[in-house]
N, C-alpha and C. Protein backbone atom coordinates (compact mmCIF):
# COMPACT_ATOMS: atom_id res chain seq x y z
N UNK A 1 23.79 -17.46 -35.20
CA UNK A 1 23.71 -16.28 -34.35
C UNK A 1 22.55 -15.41 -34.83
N UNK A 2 21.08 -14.77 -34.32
CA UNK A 2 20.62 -14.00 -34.36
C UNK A 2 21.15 -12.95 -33.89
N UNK A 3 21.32 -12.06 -35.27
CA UNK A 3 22.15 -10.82 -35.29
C UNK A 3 20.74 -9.90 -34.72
N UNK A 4 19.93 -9.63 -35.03
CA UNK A 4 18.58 -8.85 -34.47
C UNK A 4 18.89 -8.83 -32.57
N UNK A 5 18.88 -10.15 -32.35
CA UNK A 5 18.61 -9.59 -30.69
C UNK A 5 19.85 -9.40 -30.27
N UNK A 6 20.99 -9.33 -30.94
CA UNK A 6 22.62 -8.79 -30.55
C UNK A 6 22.75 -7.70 -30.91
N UNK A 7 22.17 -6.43 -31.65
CA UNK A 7 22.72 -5.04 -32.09
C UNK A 7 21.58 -4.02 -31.44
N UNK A 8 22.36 -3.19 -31.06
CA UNK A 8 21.64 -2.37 -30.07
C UNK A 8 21.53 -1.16 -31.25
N UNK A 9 20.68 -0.32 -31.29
CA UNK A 9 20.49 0.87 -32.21
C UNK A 9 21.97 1.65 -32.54
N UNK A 10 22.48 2.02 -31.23
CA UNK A 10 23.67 2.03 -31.39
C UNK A 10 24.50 1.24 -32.31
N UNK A 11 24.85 -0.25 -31.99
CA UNK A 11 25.30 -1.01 -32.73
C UNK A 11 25.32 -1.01 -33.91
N UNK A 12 23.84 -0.89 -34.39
CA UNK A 12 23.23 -1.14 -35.90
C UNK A 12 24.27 0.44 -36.64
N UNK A 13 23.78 1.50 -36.51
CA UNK A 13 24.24 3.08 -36.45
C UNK A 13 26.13 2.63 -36.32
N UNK A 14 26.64 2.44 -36.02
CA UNK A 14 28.12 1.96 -36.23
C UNK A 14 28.70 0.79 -37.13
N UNK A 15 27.63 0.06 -37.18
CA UNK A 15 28.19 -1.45 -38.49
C UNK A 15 27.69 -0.51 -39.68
N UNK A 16 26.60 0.43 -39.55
CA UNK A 16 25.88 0.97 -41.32
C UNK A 16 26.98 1.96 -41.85
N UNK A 17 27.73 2.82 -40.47
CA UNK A 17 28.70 3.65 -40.61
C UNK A 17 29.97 3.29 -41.28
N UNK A 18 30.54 2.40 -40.40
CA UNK A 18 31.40 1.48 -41.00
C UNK A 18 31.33 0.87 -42.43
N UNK A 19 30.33 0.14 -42.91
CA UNK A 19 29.75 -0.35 -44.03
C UNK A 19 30.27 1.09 -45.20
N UNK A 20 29.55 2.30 -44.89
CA UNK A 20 29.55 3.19 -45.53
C UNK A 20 30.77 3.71 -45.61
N UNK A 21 31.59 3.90 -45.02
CA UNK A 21 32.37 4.95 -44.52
C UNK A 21 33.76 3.85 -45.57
N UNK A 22 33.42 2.92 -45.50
CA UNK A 22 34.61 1.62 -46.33
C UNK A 22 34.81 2.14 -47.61
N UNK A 23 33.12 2.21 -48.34
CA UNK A 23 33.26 2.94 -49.74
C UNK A 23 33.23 4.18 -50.11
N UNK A 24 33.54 5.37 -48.65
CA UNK A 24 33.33 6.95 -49.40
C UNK A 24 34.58 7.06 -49.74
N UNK A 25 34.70 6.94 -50.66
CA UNK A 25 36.11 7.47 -50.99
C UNK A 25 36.21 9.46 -50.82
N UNK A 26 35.49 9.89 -51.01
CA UNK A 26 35.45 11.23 -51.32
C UNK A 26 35.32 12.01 -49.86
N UNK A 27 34.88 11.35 -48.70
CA UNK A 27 35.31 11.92 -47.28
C UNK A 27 36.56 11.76 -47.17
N UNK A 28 36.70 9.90 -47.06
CA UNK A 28 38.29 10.33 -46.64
C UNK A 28 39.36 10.82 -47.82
N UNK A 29 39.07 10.91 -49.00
CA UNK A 29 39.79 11.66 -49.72
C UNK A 29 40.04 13.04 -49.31
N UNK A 30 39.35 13.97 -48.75
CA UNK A 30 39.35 15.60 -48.19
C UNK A 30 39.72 15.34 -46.70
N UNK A 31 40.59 14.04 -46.50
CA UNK A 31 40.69 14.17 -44.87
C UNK A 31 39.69 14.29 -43.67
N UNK A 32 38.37 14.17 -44.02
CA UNK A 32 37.47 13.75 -43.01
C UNK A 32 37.10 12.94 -42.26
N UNK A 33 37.08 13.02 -41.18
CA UNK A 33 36.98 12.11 -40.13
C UNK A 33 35.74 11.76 -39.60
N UNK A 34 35.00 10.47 -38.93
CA UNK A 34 34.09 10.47 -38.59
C UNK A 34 34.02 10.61 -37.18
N UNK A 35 33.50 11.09 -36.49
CA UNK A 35 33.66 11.48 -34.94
C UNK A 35 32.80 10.86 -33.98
N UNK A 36 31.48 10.76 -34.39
CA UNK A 36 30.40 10.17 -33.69
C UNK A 36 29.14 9.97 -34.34
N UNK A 37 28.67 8.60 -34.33
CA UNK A 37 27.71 7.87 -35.00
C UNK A 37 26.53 7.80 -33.91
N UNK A 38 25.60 7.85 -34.28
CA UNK A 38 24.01 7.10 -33.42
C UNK A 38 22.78 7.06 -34.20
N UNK A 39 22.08 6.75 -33.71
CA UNK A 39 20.67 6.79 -34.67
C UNK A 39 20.39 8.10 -35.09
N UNK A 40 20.03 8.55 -36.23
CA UNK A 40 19.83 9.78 -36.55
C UNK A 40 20.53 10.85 -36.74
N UNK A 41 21.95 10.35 -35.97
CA UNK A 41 22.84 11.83 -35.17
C UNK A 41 24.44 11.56 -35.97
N UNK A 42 24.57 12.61 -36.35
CA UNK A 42 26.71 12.08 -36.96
C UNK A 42 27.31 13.51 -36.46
N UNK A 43 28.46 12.99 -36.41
CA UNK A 43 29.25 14.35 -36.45
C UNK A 43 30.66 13.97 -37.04
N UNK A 44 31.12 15.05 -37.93
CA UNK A 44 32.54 14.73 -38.96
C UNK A 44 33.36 15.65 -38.64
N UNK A 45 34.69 15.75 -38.94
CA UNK A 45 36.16 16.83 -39.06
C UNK A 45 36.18 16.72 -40.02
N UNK A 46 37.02 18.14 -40.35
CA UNK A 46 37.77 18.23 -41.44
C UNK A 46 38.72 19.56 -41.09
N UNK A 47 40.47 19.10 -41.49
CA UNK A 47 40.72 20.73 -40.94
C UNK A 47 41.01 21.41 -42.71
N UNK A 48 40.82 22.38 -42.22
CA UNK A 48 40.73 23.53 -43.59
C UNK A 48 42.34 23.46 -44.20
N UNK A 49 43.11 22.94 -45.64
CA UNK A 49 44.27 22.51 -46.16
C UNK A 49 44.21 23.81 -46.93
N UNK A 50 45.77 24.03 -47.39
CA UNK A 50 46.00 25.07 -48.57
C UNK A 50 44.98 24.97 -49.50
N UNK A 51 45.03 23.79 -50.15
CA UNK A 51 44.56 23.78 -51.61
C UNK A 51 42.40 23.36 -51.39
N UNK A 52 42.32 23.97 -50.06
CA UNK A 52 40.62 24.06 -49.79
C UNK A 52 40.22 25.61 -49.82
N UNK A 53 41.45 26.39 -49.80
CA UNK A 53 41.16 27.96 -49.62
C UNK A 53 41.29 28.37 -51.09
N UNK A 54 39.76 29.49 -50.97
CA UNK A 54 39.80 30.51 -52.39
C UNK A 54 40.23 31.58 -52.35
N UNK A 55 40.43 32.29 -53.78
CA UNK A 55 40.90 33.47 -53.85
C UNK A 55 40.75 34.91 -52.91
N UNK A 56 39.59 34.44 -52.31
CA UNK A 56 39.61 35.39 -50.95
C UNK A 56 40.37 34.97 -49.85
N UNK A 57 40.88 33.50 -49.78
CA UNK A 57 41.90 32.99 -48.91
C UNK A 57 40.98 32.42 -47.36
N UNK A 58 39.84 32.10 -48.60
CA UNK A 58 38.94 31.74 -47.38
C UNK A 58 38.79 30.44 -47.26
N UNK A 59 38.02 29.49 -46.71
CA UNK A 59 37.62 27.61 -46.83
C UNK A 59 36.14 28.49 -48.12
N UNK A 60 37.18 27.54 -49.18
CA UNK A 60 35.62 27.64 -50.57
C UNK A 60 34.35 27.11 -49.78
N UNK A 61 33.46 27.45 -50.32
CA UNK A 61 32.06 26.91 -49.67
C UNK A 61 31.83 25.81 -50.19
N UNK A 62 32.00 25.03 -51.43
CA UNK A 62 32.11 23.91 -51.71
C UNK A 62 32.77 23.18 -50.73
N UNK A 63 33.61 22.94 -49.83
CA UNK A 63 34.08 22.00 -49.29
C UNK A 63 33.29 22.15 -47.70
N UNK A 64 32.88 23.48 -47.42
CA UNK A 64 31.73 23.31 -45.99
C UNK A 64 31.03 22.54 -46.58
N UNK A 65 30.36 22.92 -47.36
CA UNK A 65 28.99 22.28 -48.28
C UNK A 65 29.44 20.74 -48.19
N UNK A 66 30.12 19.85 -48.59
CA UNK A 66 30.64 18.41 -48.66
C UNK A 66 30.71 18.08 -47.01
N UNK A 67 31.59 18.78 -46.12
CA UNK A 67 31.58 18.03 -44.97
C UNK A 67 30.18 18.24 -44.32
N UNK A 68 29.34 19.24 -44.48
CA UNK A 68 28.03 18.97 -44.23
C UNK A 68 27.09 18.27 -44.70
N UNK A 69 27.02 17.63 -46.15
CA UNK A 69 26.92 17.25 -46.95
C UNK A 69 26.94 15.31 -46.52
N UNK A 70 28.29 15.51 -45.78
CA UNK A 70 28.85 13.80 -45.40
C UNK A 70 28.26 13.46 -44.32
N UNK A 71 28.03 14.73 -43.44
CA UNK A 71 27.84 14.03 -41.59
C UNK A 71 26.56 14.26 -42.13
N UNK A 72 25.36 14.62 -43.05
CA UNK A 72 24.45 14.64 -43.00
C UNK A 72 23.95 12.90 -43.68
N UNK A 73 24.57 13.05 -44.94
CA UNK A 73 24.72 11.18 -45.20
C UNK A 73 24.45 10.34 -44.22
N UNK A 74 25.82 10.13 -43.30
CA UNK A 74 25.83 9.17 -42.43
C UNK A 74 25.12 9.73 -41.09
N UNK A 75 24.25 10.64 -40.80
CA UNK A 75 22.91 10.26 -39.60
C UNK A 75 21.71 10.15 -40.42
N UNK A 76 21.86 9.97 -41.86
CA UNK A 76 20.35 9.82 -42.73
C UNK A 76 20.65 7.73 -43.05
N UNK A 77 21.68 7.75 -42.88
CA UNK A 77 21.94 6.39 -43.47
C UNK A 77 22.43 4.83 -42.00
N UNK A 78 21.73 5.45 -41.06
CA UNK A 78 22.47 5.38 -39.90
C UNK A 78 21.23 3.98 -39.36
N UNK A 79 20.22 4.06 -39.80
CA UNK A 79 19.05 3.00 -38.99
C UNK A 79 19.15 1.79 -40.12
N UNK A 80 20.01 2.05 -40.92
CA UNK A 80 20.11 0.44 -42.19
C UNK A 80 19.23 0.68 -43.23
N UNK A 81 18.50 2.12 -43.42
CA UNK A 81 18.47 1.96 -44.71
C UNK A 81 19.05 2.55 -45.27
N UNK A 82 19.49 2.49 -46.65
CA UNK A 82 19.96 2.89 -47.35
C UNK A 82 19.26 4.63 -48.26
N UNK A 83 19.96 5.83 -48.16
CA UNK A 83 19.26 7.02 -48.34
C UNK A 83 20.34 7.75 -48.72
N UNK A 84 19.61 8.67 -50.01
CA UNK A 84 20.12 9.55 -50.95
C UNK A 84 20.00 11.16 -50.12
N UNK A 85 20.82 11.95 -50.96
CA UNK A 85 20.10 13.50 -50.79
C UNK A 85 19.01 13.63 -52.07
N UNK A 86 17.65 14.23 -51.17
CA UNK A 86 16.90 14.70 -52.24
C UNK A 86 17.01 16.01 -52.60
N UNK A 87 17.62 16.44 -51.16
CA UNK A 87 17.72 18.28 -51.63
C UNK A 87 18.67 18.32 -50.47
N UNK A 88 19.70 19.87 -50.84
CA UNK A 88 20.45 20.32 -49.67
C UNK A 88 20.49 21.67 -50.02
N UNK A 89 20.41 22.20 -49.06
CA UNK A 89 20.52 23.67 -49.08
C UNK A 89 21.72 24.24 -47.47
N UNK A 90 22.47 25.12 -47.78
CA UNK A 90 23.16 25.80 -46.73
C UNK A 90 23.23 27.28 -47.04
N UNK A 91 23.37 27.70 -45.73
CA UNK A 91 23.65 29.51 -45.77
C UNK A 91 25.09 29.88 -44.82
N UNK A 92 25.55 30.50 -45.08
CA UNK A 92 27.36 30.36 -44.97
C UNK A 92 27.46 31.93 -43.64
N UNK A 93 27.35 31.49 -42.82
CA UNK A 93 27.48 32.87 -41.39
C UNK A 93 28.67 33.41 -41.28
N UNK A 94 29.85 32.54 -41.28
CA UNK A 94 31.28 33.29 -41.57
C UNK A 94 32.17 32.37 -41.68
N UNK A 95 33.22 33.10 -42.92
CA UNK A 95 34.39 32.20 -43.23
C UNK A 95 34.79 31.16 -42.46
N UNK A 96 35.51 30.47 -42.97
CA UNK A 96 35.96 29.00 -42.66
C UNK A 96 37.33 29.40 -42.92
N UNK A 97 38.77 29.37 -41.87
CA UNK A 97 39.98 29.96 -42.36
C UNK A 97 40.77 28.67 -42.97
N UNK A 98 41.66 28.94 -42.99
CA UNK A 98 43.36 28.58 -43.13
C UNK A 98 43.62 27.50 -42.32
N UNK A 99 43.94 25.78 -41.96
CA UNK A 99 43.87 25.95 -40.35
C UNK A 99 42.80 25.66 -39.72
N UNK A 100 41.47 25.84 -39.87
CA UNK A 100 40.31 25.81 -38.82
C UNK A 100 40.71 24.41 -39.27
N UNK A 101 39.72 23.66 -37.47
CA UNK A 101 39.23 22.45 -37.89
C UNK A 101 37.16 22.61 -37.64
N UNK A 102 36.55 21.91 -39.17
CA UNK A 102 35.29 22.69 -38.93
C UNK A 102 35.39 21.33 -38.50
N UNK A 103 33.93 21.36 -37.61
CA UNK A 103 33.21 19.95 -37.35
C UNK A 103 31.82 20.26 -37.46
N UNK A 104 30.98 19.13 -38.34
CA UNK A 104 30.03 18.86 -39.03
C UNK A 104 28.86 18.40 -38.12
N UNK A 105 27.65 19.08 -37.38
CA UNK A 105 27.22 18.09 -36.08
C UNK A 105 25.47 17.78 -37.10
N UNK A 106 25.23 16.84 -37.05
CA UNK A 106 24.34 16.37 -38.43
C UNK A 106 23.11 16.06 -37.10
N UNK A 107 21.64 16.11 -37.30
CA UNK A 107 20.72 15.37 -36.30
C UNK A 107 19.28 15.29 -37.29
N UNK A 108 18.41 14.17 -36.97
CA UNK A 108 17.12 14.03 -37.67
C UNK A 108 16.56 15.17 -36.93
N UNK A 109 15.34 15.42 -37.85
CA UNK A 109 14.21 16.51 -37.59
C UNK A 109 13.24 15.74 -38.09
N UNK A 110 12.76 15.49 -39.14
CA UNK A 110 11.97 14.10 -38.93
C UNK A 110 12.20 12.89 -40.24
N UNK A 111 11.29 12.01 -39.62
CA UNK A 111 11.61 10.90 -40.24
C UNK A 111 10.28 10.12 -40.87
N UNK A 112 9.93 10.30 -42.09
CA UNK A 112 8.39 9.64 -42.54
C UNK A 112 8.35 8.58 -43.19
N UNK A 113 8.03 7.86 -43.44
CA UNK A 113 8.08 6.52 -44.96
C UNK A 113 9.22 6.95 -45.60
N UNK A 114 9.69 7.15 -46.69
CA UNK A 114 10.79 7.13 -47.30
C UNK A 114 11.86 8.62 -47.02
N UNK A 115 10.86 8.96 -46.49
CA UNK A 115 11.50 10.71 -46.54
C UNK A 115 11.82 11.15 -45.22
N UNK A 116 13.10 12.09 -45.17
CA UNK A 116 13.57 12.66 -44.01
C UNK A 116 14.01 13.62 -43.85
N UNK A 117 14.19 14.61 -43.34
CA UNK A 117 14.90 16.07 -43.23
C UNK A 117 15.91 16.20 -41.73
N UNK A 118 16.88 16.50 -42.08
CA UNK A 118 18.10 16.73 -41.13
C UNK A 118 18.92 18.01 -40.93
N UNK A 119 19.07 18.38 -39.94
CA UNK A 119 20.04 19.90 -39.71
C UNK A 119 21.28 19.50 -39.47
N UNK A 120 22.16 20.00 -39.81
CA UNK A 120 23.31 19.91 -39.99
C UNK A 120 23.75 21.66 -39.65
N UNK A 121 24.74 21.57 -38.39
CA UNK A 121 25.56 22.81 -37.75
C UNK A 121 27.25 22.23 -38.07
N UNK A 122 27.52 23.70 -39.12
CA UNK A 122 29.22 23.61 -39.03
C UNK A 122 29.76 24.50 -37.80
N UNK A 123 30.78 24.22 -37.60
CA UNK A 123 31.81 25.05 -36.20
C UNK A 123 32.55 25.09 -36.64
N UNK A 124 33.39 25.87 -36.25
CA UNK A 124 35.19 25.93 -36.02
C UNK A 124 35.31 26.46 -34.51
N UNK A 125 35.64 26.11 -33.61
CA UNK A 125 35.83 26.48 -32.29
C UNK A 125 34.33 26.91 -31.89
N UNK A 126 34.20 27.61 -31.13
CA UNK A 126 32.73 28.25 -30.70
C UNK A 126 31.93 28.95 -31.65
N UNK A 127 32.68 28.94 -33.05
CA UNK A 127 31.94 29.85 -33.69
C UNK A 127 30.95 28.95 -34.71
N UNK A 128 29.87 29.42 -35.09
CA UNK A 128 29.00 28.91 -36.03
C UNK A 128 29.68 29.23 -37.30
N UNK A 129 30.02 27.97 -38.69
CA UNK A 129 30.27 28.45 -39.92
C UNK A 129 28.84 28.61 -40.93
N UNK A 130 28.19 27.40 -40.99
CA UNK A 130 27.41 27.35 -41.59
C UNK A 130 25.68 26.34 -40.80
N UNK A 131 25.16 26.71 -41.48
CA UNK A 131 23.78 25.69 -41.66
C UNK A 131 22.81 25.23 -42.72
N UNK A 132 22.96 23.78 -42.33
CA UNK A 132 22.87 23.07 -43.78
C UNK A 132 21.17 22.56 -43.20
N UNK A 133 20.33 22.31 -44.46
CA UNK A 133 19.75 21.03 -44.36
C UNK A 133 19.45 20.31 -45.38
N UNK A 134 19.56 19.02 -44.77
CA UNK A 134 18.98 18.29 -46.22
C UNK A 134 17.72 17.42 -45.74
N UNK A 135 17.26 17.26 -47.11
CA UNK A 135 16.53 16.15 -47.22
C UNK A 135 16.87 15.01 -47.88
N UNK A 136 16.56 13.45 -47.05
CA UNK A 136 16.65 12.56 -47.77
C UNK A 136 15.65 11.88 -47.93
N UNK A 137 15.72 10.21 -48.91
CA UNK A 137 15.21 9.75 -49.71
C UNK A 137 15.59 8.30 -49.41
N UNK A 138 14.93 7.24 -48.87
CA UNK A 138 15.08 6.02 -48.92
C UNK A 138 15.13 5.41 -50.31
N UNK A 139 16.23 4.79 -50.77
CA UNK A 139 16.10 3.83 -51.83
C UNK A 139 16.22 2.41 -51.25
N UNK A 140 16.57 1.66 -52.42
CA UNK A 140 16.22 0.41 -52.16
C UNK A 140 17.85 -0.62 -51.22
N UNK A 141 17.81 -1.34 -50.57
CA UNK A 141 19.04 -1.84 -50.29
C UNK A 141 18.95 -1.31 -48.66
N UNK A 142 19.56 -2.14 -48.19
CA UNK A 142 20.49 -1.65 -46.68
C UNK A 142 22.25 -1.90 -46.39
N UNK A 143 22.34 -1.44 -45.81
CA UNK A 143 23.79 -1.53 -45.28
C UNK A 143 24.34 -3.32 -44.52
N UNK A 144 23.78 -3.36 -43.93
CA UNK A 144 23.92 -4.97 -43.23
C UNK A 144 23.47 -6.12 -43.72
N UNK A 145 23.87 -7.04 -43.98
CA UNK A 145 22.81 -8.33 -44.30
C UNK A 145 22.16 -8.74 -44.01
N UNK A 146 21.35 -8.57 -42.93
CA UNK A 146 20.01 -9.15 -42.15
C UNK A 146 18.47 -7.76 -42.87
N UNK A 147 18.41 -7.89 -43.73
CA UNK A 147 17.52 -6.99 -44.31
C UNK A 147 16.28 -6.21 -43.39
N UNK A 148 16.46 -7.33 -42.09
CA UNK A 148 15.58 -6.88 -41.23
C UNK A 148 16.32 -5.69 -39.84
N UNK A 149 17.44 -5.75 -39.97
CA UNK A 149 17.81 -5.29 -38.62
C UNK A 149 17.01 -3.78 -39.32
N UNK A 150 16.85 -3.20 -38.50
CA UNK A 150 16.26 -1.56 -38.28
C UNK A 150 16.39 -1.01 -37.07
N UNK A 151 17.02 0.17 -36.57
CA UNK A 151 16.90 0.74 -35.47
C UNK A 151 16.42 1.93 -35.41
N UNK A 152 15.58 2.14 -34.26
CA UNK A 152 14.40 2.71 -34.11
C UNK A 152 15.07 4.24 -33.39
């Protein structure tokens, strides 16, 4: 079977997801969900648990930070190669409650030889929580066994 002329970008972006998503232990450990995969593009859940709220009784920013953190992963890791964070930065617009469910909406901004930068928007209902971006970093390896599949 030539796997190349059977996986549609789409396709490819859902087997790398899958692939990935087998060994995060640390998404689905915090109850995160993956919602929607494509080239470039992710989006994750997570609803806000007792033991995610701080002493202000708020969602800690550590755990926005991670689910932005994850849907940004999987649309950096999404065309088969394999990619790190080189940097992430977020700025926090308003609490994350008790209860919310945030969702993580991740998209490329660009994409060069090894290097990439991605925005990442948190929600809870209509409201904006946070905005993340990162940059990533191609290392070595891909997700699929055909070393060649790539989607564009």
């Amino acid at each position: 079977m030539n796997v190349k002329a059977t996986l549609s970008p789409e396709d490819v972006a859902r087997a790398c997801a899958d692939a990935m998503w087998k060994e995060d232990d640390a998404s689905k450990g915090l109850g995160m969900e993956l919602v929607e995969i494509r080239p470039g593009q992710a989006t994750m859940a997570m609803t806000v648990l007792p033991h995610m709220v701080n002493g202000q009784r708020i969602c800690h920013g550590g755990y926005i930070f991670t689910l932005a953190d994850s849907a940004f992963a999987f649309a950096c890791n999404s065309r088969n190669d394999r990619a790190v964070a080189a940097q992430g930065n977020i700025t926090f617009i308003r609490p994350g409650k008790l209860g919310d469910r945030l969702v993580a909406s991740a998209r490329e901004i660009s994409r060069s030889g090894r290097s990439g930068i991605y925005d990442v928007r948190v929600t809870a209902g209509d409201g904006v929580i946070a905005e993340f971006r990162g940059h990533s970093r191609v290392i070595q390896g891909t997700w699929l066994p055909d070393t060649d599949i790539k989607a564009s």
